[in-house]
Protein backbone atom coordinates (compact mmCIF):
# COMPACT_ATOMS: atom_id res chain seq x y z
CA UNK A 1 70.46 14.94 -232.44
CA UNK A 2 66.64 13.96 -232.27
CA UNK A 3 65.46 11.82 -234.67
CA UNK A 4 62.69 12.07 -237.11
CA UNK A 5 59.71 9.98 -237.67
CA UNK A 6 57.17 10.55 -240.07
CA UNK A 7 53.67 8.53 -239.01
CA UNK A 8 51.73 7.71 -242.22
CA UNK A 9 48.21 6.46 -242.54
CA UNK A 10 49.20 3.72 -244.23
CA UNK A 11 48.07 2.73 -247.79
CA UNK A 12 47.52 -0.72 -249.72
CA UNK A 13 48.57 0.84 -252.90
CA UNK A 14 51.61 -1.04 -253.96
CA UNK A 15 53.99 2.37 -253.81
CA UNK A 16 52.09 4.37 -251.35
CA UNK A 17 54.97 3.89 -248.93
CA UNK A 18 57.57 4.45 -251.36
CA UNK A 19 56.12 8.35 -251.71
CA UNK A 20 56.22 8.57 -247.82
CA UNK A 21 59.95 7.27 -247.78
CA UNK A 22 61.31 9.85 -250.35
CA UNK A 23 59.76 12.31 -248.50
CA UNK A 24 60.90 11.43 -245.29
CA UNK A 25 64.22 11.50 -246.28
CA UNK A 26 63.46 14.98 -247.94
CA UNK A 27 62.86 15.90 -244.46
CA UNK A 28 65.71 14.43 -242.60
CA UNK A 29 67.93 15.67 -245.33
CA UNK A 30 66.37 19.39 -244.39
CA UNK A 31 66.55 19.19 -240.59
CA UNK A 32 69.99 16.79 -240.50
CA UNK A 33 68.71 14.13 -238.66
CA UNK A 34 68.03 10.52 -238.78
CA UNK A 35 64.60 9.90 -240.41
CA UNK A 36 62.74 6.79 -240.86
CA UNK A 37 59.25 6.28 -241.71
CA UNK A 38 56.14 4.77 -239.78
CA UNK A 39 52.63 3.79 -240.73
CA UNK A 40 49.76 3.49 -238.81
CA UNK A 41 48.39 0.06 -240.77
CA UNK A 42 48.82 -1.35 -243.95
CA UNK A 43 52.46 -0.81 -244.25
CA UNK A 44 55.57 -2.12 -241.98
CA UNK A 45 56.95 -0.52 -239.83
CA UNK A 46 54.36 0.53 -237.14
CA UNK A 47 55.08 2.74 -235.19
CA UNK A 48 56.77 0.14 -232.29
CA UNK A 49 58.74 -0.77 -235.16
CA UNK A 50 60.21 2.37 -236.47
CA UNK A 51 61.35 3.25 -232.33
CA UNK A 52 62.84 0.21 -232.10
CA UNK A 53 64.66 0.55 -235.06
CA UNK A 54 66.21 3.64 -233.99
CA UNK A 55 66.86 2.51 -230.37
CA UNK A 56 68.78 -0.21 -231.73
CA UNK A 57 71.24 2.63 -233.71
CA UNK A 58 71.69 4.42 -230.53
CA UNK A 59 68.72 7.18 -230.66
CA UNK A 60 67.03 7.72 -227.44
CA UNK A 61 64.61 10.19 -228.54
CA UNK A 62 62.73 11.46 -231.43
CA UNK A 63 59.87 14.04 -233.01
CA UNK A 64 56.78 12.36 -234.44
CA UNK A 65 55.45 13.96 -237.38
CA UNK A 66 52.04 12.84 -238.43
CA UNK A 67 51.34 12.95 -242.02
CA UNK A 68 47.47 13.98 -241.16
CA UNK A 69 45.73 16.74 -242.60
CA UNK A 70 42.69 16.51 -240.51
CA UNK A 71 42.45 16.53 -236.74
CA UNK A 72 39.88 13.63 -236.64
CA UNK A 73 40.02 10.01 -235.02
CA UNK A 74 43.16 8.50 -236.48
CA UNK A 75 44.86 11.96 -235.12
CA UNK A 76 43.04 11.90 -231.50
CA UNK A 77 42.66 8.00 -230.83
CA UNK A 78 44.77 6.25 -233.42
CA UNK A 79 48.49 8.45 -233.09
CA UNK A 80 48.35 9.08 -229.13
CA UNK A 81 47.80 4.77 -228.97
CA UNK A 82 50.59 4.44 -231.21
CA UNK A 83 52.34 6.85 -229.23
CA UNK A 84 52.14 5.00 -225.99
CA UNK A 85 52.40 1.30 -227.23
CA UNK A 86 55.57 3.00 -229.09
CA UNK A 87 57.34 4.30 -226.40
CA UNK A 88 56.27 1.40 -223.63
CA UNK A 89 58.15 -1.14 -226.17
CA UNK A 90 61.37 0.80 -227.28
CA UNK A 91 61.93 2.98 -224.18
CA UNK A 92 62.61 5.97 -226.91
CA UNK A 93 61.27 9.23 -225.39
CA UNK A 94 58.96 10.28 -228.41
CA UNK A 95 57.50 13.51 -229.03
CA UNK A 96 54.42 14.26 -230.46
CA UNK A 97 54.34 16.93 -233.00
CA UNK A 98 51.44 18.63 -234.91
CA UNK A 99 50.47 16.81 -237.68
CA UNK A 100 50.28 18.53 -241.54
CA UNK A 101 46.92 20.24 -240.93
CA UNK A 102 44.97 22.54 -243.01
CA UNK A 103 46.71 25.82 -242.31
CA UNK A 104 48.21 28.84 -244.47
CA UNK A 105 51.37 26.70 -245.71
CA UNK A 106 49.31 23.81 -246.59
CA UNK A 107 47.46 26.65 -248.88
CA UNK A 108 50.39 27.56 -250.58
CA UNK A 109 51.73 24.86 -251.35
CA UNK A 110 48.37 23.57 -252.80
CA UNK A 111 48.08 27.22 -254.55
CA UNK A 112 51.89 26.93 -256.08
CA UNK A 113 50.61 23.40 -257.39
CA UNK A 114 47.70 25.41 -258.99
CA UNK A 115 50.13 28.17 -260.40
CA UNK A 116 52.48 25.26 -261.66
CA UNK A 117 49.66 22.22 -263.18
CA UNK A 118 46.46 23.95 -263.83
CA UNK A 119 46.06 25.46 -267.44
CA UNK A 120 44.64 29.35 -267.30
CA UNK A 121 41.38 29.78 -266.45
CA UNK A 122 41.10 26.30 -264.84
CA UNK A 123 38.15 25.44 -262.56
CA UNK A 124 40.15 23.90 -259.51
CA UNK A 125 38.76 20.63 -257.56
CA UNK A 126 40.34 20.21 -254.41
CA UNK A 127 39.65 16.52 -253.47
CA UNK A 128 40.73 15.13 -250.26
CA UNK A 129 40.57 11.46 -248.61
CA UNK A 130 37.59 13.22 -246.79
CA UNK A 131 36.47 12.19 -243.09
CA UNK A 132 33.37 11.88 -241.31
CA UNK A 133 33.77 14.31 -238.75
CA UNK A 134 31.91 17.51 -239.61
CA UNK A 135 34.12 19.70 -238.26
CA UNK A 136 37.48 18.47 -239.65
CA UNK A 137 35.25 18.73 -242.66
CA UNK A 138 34.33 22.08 -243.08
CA UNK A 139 38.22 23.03 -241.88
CA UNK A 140 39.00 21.45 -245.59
CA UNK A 141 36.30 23.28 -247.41
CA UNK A 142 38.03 26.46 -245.34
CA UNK A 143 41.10 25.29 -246.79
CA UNK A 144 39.92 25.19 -250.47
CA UNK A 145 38.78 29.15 -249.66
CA UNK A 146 42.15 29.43 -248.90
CA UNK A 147 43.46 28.18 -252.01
CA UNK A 148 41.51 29.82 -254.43
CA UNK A 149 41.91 33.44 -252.93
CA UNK A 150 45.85 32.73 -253.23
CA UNK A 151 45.76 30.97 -256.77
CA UNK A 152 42.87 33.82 -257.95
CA UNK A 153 40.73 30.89 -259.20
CA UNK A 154 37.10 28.86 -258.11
CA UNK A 155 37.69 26.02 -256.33
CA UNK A 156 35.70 23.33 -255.08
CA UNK A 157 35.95 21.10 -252.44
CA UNK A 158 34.95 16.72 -253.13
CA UNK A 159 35.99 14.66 -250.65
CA UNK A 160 37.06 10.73 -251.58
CA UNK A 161 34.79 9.33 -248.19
CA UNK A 162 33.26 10.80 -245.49
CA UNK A 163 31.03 14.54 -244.86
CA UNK A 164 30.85 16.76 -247.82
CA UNK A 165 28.28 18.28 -249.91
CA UNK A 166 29.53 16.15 -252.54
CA UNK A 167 31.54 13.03 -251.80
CA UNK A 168 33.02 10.32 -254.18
CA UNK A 169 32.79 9.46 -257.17
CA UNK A 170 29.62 10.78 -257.60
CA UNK A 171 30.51 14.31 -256.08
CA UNK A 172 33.51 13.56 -258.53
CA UNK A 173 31.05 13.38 -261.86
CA UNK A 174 28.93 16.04 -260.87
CA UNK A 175 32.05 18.79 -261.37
CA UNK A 176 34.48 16.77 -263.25
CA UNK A 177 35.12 18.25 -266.68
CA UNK A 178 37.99 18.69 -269.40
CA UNK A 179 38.51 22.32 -268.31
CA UNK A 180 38.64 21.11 -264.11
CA UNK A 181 41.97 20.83 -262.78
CA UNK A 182 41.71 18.08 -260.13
CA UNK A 183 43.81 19.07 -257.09
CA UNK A 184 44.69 15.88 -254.24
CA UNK A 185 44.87 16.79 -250.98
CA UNK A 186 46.76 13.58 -250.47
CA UNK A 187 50.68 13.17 -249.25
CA UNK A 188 51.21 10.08 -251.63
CA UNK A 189 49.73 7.07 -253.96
CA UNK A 190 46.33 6.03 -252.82
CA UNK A 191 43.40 3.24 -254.47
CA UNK A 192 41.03 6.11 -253.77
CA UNK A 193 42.87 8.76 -255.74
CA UNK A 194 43.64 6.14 -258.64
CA UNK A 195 40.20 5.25 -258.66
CA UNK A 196 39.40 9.51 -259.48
CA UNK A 197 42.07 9.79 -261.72
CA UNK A 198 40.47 7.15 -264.29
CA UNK A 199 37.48 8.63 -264.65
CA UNK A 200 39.04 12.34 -264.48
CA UNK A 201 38.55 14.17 -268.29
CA UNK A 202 40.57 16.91 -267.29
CA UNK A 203 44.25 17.93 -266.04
CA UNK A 204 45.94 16.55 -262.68
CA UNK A 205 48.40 17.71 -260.05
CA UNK A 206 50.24 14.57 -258.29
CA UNK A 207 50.16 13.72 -254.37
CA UNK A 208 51.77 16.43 -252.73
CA UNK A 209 54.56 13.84 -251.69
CA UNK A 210 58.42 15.86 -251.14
CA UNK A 211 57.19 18.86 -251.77
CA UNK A 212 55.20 19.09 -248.24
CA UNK A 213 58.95 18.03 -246.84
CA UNK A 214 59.33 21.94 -245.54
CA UNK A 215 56.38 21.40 -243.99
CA UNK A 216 57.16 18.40 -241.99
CA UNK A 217 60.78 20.21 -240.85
CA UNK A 218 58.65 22.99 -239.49
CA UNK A 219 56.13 20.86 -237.24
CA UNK A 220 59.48 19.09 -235.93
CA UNK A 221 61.03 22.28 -234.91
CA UNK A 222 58.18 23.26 -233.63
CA UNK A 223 57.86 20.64 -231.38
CA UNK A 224 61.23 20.75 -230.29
CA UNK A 225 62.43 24.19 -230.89
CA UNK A 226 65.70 23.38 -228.53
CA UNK A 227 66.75 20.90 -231.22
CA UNK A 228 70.27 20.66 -232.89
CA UNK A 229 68.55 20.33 -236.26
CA UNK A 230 70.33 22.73 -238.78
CA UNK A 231 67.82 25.49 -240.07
């Protein structure tokens, strides 16, 4: 059977990759298959690494699940690069899959996060790492419509970094209040999302973590429909 590998950003917060472990072996747990995790920097192993490892138990091929939610530079330059230094140095036939994206399950799983954390009548902030490209951008503001037509409540969109009407921790302040719920579009632990949560007066839903481990299954059968995964 196929392997799985999940291919993180990466994260110097001290249990960022913990969060993408359990929920890579969520995943392989769901689909029956080998799964082991890989990280674009910050973390061990890359990519290279995580092929080798499974060459070296036998595999000789596997799906590549990026844990992206944008379709920006680290999913167009950074993940095909991986990709090919990845497969020149293990000689494991890898294939690429979609990566998490902004699309109707992403919304309700965000919205059943709303349903479950938010108090009633909760003013919802949907804060993402953020990017700079403008259209990857205004696909996450699209997904925050998304959200608050399936959780029947406002929500607004603040990105951590990049292209946003607000951004940071200013964009933060300007809508943070004790009856917000703050909402992160994040998989796991990040520096930017414990910097919001300190200075957040109001409720919190945590990284989306195992819970987005349905998701993941999906973009691996997807990619490789004639799989032996179980389903």
């Amino acid at each position: 059977m196929d392997a799985l590998i999940t291919l993180s950003h990466g994260s110097r917060h001290p249990r960022a990759s913990a969060g993408i472990d359990e929920l890579t072996r969520a995943a392989g747990r769901e689909l029956g298959v080998t799964a082991v995790a890989a990280h674009l920097e910050f973390d061990t192993p890359d990519l290279t690494g995580a092929a080798r490892q499974l060459a070296a138990a036998g595999h000789t091929r596997a799906v590549v699940v990026p844990l992206l939610f944008t379709r920006a530079f680290h999913a167009t330059v950074d993940v095909p690069a991986a990709l090919d230094a990845a497969r020149e140095a293990s000689g494991v036939e890898l294939v690429a899959a979609e990566g998490l994206g902004q699309g109707e399950d992403i919304a309700e799983l965000l919205a059943a996060r709303v349903r479950r954390d938010a108090p009633h009548a909760s003013r919802i902030v949907l804060y993402p790492v953020g990017t700079s490209n403008e259209k990857a951008a205004q696909k996450t503001v699209a997904l925050g419509v998304g959200v608050e037509k399936q959780a029947g409540t406002p929500v607004t969109t603040v990105p951590a970094t990049g292209y946003g009407e607000r951004v940071g921790s200013s964009g933060v302040a300007e809508v943070a209040s004790a009856s917000a719920h703050l909402l992160p579009l994040f998989v796991t632990e990040g520096l930017l999302l414990d910097r919001v949560f300190r200075m957040w007066p109001g409720t919190t839903s945590a990284p989306l973590g195992a819970d987005l481990s349905p998701i993941v299954a999906a973009r691996y059968r997807a990619a490789h429909p004639s799989s032996h995964a179980k389903v």
